[in-house]
Protein backbone atom coordinates (compact mmCIF):
# COMPACT_ATOMS: atom_id res chain seq x y z
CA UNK A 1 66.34 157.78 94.54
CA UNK A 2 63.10 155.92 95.79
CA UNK A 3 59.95 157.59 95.60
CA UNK A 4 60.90 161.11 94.79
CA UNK A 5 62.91 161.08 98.09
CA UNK A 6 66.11 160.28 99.60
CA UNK A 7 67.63 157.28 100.84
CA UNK A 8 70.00 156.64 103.67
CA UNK A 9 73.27 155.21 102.30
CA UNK A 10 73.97 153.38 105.14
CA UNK A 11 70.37 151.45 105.21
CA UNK A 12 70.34 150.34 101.71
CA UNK A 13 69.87 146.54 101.44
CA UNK A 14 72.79 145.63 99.40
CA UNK A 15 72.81 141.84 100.80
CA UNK A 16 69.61 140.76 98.94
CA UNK A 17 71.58 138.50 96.45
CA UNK A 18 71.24 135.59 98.16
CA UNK A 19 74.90 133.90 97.31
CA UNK A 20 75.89 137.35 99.38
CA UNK A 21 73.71 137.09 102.18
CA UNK A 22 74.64 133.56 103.18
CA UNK A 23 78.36 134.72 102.70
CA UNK A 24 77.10 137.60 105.77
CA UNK A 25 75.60 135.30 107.75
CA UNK A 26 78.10 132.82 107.83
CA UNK A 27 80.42 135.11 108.65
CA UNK A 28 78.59 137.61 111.30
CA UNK A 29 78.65 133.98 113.13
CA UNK A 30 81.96 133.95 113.43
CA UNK A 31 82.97 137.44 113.63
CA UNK A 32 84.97 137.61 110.50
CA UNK A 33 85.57 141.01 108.81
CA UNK A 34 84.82 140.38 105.43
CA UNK A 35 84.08 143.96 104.51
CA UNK A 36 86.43 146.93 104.69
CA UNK A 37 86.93 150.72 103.39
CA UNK A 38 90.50 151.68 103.07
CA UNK A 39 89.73 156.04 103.07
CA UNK A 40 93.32 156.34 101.36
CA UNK A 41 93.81 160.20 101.94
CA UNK A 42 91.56 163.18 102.87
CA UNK A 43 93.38 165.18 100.61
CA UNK A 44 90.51 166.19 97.75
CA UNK A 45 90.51 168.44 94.38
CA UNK A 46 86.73 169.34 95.88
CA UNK A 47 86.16 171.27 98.86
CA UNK A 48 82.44 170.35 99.76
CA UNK A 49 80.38 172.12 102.21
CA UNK A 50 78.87 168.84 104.03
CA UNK A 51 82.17 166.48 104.10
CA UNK A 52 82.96 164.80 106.48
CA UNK A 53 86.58 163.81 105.88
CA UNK A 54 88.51 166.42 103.71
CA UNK A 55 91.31 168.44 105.01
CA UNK A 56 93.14 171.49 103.81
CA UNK A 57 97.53 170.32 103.37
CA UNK A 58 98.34 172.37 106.22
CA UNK A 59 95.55 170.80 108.14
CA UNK A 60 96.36 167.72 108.10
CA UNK A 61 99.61 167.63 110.38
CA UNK A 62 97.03 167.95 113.37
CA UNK A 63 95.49 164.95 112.80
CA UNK A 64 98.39 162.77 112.21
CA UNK A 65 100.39 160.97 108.95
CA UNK A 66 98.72 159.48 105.77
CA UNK A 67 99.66 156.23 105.26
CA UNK A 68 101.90 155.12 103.02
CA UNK A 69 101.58 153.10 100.03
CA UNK A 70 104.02 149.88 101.78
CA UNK A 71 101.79 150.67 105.23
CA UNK A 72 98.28 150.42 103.22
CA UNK A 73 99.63 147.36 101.39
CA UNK A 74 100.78 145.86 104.70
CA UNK A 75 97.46 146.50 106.26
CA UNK A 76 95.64 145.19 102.88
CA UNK A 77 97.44 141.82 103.63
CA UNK A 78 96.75 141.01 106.97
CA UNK A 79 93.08 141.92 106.08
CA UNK A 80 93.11 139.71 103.67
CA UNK A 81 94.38 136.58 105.86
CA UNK A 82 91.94 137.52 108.25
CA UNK A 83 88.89 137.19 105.78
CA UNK A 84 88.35 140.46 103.84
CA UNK A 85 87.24 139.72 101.01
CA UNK A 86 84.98 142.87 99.92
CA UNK A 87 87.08 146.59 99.65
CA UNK A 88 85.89 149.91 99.22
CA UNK A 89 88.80 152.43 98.38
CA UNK A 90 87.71 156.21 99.58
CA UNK A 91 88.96 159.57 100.90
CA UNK A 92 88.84 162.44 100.39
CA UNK A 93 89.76 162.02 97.28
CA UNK A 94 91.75 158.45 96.92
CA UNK A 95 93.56 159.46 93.27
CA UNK A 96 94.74 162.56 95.23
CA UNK A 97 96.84 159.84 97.17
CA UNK A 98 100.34 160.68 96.06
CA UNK A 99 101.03 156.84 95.76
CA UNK A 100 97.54 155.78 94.37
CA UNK A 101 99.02 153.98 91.35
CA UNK A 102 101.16 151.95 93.57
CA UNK A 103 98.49 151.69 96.36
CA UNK A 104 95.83 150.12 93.58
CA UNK A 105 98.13 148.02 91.96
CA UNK A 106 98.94 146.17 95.18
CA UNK A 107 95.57 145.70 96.20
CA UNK A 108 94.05 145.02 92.87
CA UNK A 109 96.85 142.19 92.41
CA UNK A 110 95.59 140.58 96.10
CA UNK A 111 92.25 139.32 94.38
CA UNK A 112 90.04 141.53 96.33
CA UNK A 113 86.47 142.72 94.91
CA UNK A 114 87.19 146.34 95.11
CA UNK A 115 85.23 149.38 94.82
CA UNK A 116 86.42 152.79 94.01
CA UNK A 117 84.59 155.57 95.64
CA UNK A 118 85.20 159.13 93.74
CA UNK A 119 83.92 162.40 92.53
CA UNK A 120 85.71 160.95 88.75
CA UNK A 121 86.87 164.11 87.90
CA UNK A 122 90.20 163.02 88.33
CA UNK A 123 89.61 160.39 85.54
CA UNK A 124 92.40 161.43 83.40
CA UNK A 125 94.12 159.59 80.19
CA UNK A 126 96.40 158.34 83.29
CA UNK A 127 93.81 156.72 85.10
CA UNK A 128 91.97 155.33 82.67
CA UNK A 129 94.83 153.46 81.62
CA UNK A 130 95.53 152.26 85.00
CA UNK A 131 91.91 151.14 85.39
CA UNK A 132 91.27 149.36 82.56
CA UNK A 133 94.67 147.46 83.37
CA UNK A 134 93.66 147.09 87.24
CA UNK A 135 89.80 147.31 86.91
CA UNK A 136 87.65 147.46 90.24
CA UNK A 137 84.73 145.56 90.25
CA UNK A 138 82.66 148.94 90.23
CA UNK A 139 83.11 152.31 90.73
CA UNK A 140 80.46 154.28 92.91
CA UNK A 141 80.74 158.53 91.67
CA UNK A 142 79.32 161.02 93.58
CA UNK A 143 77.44 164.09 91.66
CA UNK A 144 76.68 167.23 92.96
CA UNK A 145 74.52 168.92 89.96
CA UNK A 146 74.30 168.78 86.36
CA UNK A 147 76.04 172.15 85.93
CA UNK A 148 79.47 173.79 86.68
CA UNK A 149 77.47 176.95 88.29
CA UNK A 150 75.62 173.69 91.09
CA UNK A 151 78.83 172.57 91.19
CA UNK A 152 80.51 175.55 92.29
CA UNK A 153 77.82 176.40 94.92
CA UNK A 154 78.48 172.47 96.40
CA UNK A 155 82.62 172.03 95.69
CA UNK A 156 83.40 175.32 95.71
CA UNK A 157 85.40 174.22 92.25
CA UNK A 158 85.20 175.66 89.12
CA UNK A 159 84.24 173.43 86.01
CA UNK A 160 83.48 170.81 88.35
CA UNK A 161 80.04 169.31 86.51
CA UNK A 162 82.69 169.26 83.24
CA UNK A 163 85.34 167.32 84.89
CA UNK A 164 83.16 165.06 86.34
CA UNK A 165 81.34 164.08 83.03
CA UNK A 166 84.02 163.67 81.29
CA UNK A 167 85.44 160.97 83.55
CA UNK A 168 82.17 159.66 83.84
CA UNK A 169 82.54 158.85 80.02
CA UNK A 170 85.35 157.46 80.55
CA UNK A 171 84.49 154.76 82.42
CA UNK A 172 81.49 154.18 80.72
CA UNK A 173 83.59 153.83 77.94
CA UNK A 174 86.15 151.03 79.99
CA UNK A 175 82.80 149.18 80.86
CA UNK A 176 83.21 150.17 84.38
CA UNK A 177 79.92 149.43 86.05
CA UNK A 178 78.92 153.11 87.58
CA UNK A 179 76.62 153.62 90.49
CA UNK A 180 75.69 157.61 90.77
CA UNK A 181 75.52 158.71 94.67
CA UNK A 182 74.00 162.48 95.03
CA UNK A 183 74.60 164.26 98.48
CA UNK A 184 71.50 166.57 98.55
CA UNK A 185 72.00 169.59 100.63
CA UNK A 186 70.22 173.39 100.48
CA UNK A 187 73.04 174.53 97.17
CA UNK A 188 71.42 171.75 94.65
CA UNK A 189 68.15 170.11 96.24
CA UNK A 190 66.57 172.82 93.07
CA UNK A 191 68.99 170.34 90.91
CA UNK A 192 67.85 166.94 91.91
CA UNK A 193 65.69 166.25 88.74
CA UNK A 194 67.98 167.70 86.37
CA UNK A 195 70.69 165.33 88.39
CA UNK A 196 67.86 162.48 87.89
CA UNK A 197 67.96 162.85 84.13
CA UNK A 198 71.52 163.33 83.91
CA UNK A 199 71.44 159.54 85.51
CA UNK A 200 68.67 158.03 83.29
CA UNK A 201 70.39 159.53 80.11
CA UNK A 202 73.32 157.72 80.59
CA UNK A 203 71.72 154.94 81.87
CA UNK A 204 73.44 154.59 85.10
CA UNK A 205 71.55 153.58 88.60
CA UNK A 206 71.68 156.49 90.94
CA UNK A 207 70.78 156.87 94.44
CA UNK A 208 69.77 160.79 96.56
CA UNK A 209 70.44 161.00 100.13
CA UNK A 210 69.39 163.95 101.89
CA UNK A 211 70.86 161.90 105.25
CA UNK A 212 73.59 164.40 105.96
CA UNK A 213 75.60 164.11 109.12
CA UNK A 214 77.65 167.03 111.07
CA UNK A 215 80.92 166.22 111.17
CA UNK A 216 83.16 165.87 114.10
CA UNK A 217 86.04 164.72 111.97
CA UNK A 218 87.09 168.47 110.27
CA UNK A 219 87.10 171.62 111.33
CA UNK A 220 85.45 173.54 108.93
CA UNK A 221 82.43 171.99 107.36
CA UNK A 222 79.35 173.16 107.35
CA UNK A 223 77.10 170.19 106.64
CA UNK A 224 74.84 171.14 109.74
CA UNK A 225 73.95 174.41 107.83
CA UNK A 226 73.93 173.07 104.41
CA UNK A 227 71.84 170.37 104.68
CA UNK A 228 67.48 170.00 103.88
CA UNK A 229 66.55 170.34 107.49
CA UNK A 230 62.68 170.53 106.46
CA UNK A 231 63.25 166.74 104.72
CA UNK A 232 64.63 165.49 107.49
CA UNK A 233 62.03 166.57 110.25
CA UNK A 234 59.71 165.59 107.50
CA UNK A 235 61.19 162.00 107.47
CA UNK A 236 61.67 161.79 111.08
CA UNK A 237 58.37 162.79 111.68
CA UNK A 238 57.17 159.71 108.59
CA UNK A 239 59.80 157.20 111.04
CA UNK A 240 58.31 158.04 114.11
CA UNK A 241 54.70 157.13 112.90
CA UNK A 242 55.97 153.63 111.75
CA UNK A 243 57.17 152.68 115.04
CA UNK A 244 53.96 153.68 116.18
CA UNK A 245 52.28 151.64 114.01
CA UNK A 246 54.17 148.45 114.65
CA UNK A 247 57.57 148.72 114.57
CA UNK A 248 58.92 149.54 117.80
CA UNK A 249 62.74 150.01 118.89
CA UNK A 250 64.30 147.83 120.90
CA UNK A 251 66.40 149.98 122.97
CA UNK A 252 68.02 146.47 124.51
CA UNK A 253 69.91 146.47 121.70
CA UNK A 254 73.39 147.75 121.65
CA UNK A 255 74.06 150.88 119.35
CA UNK A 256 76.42 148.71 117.17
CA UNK A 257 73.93 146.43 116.36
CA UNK A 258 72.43 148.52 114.32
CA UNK A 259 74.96 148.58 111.48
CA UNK A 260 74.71 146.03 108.51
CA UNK A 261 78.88 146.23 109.63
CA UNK A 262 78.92 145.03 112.78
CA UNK A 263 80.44 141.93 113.29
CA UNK A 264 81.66 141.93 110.08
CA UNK A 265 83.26 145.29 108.32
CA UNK A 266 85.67 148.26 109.89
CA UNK A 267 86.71 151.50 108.36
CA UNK A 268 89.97 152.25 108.21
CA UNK A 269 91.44 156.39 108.31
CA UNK A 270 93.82 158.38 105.93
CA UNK A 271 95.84 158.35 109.34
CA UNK A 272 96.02 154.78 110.43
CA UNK A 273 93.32 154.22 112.87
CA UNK A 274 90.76 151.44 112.40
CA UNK A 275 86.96 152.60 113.26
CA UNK A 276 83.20 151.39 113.46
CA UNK A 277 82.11 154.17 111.52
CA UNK A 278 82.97 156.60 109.13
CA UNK A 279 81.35 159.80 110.35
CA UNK A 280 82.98 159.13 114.49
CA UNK A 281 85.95 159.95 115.85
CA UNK A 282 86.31 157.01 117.81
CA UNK A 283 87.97 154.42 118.41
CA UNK A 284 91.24 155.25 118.00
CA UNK A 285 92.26 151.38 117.35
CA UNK A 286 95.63 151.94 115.59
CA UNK A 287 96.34 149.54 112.27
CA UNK A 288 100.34 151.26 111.92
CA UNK A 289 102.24 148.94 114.02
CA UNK A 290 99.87 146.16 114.75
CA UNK A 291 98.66 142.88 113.83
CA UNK A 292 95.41 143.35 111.87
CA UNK A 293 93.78 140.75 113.90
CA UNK A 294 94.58 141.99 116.92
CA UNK A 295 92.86 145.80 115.74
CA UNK A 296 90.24 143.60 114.73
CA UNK A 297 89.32 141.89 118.02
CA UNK A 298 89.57 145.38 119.65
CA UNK A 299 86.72 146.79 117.88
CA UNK A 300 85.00 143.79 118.47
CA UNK A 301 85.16 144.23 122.14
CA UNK A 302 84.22 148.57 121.56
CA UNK A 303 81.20 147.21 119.84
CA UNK A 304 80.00 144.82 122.04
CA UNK A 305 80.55 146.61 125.40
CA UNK A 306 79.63 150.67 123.31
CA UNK A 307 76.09 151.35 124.99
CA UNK A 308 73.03 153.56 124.97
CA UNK A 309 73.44 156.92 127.47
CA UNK A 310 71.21 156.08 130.55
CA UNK A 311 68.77 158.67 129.52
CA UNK A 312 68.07 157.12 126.55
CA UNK A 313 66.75 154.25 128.50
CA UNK A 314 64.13 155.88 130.57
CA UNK A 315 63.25 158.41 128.02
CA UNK A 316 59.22 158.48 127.20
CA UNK A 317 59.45 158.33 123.37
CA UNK A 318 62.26 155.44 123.27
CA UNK A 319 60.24 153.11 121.64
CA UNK A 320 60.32 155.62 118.62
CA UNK A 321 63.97 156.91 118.58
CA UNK A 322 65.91 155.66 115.76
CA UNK A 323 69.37 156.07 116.13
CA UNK A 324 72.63 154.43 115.46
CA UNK A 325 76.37 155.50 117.44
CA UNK A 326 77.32 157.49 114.35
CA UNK A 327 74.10 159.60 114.74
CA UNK A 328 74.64 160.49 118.23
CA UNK A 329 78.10 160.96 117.83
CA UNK A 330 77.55 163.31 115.21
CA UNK A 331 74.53 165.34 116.67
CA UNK A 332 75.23 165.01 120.37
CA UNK A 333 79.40 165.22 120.31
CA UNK A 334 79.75 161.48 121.02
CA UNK A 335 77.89 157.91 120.93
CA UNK A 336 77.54 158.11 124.90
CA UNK A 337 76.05 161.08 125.39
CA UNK A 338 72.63 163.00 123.67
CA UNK A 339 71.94 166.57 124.15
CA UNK A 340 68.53 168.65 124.70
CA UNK A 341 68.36 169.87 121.09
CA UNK A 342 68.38 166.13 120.00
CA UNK A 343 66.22 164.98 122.11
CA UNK A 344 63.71 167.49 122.41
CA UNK A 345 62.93 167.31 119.04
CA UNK A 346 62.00 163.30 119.04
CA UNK A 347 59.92 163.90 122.11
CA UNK A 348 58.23 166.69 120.32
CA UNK A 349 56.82 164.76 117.12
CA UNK A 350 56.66 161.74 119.34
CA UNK A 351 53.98 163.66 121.68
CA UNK A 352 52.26 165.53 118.06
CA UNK A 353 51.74 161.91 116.81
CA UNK A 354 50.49 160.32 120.44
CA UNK A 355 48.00 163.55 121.19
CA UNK A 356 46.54 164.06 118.19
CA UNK A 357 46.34 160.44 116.25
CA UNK A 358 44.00 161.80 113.47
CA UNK A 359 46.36 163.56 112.08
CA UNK A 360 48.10 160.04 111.18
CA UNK A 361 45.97 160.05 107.75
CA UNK A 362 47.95 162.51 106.36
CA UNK A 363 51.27 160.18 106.31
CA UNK A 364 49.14 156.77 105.37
């Protein structure tokens, strides 16, 4: 959390080490995907108002077959001849995985720097063990509240805050470097502090996003309803004045661009499709019975030729319209189209900031 306010995930600036950055540049040059996310299952013991991913067992024939643990391991090794290096391991809930153990064993043994994504209730005498023998590099936890009752407004679980400490400990106890990740929605925003101090007392780093997409992936979340829309205006309205003020888009740019993955990192679903982003439903690039490389160069090509909707380029208040493909995919239905609702409200605080520029001292 930075300033009393929430950060984007997606915008952080994790390549600042310099050994790293070089390591991205070297290979955004030559296209190589050094990055990936393996989401293992959406299966998950949580069922969280704002996700994006999880599905209900009887759900999830719809949208296709997990992987298995000899297809993920397949997949793992072509990735890693092509240049992966970096691996994040997510769901859902990846431990719910029926084949985790065998899944994390493989891909721990192929010398990758992984790291585990998960709500660490699941952190069980089991797991522990199997960590400590097959440790990640990191493990990044989401937290929800700093009480079962938060909990149970957010997961719709009971005990959840419980569970989730007490794996927390546990891997505090392994040495596990921890990195705390809050999803801030209407149920716990009243929580943040006490989440704050949970964070500091345990002396873990922790990071707030009140960033939270719609989903277009399941069919029952309710993210749009759940989440702070007040902060968000709020923060849209704070973005829109530094354009303004010097920092213009450059709608010549493709919507990919805009990623710290593009060029170099793909997602890859619970049901064997590899994807630009995490929050679309597109492309539908399958990894189950093809070359890695091959899936590879094909969202290379989606991300080069993936462009802006034509009214996007005409539209009065472009210069001041930040957006990525996952955001208009998200609030507009897809990354090629935008709706009225969307874009009235940019062209609203767009024409508030240019008719009435006193009002800028109030955000400086």
């Amino acid at each position: 959390m930075t300033g009393g306010g929430f950060e984007p995930v997606c915008e952080r600036n994790e390549g600042a080490d310099p050994f790293y950055r070089a390591v991205r540049e070297r290979a955004f040059a030559d296209a190589i995907p050094i990055s990936g996310t393996f989401e293992l299952t959406c299966r998950c013991n949580f069922d969280c108002r704002m996700c994006y991913v999880h599905l209900k067992p009887e759900e999830m024939p719809r949208y296709g077959r997990e992987l298995s643990a000899k297809e993920w391991l397949k997949v793992a090794e072509d990735a890693r001849a092509a240049g992966t290096v970096w691996l994040c391991v997510t769901g859902g809930e990846p431990l719910m995985h029926p084949e985790f153990e065998t899944i994390w064993r493989g891909l721990t043994g192929m010398g990758f720097f992984i790291t585990l994504q998960t709500n660490a209730s699941l952190i069980d005498e089991r797991a522990a063990k199997l960590l400590e023998e097959c440790p990640p590099v990191g493990v990044k936890a989401t937290l929800y509240g700093a009480s079962d009752e938060v909990y149970e407004a957010v997961c719709r679980v009971r005990d959840g805050f419980s569970k989730t400490d007490r794996g927390l400990r546990t891997l505090r106890k392994l040495g596990i470097p921890v990195q705390l990740v809050s999803t801030v929605i209407r149920q716990n925003e009243a929580d943040l502090p006490r989440m704050a101090d949970y964070a500091r007392d345990n002396g873990l780093p922790y990071l707030a996003t009140g960033n939270v997409k719609p989903s277009v992936r399941t069919p029952d979340s309710q993210a749009r309803e759940a989440r702070v829309q007040e902060k968000l205006n709020e923060a849209k309205r704070r973005e829109i004045l530094h354009c303004l003020k010097g920092s213009p888009v450059k709608i010549e740019r493709k919507p990919c661009t805009y990623c710290r993955d593009y060029r170099l990192g793909y997602w890859v679903t619970w049901n064997g499709f590899m994807r630009f982003c995490s929050f679309m439903n597109e492309p539908d690039i399958p990894v189950r019975g093809q070359v890695f490389s091959e899936a590879w160069k094909e969202l290379l090509i989606y991300e080069e030729t993936l462009d802006w909707p034509e009214e996007c380029k005409t539209c009065r208040a472009r210069s001041v319209c930040r957006k990525c493909a996952g955001t208009l995919a998200v609030e507009c239905g897809g990354p090629r189209q935008v709706t009225d609702e969307f874009c009235g409200r940019i062209k609203q605080y767009y024409d508030e900031w240019k008719g009435d520029e006193d009002i800028w001292d109030k955000y400086t």
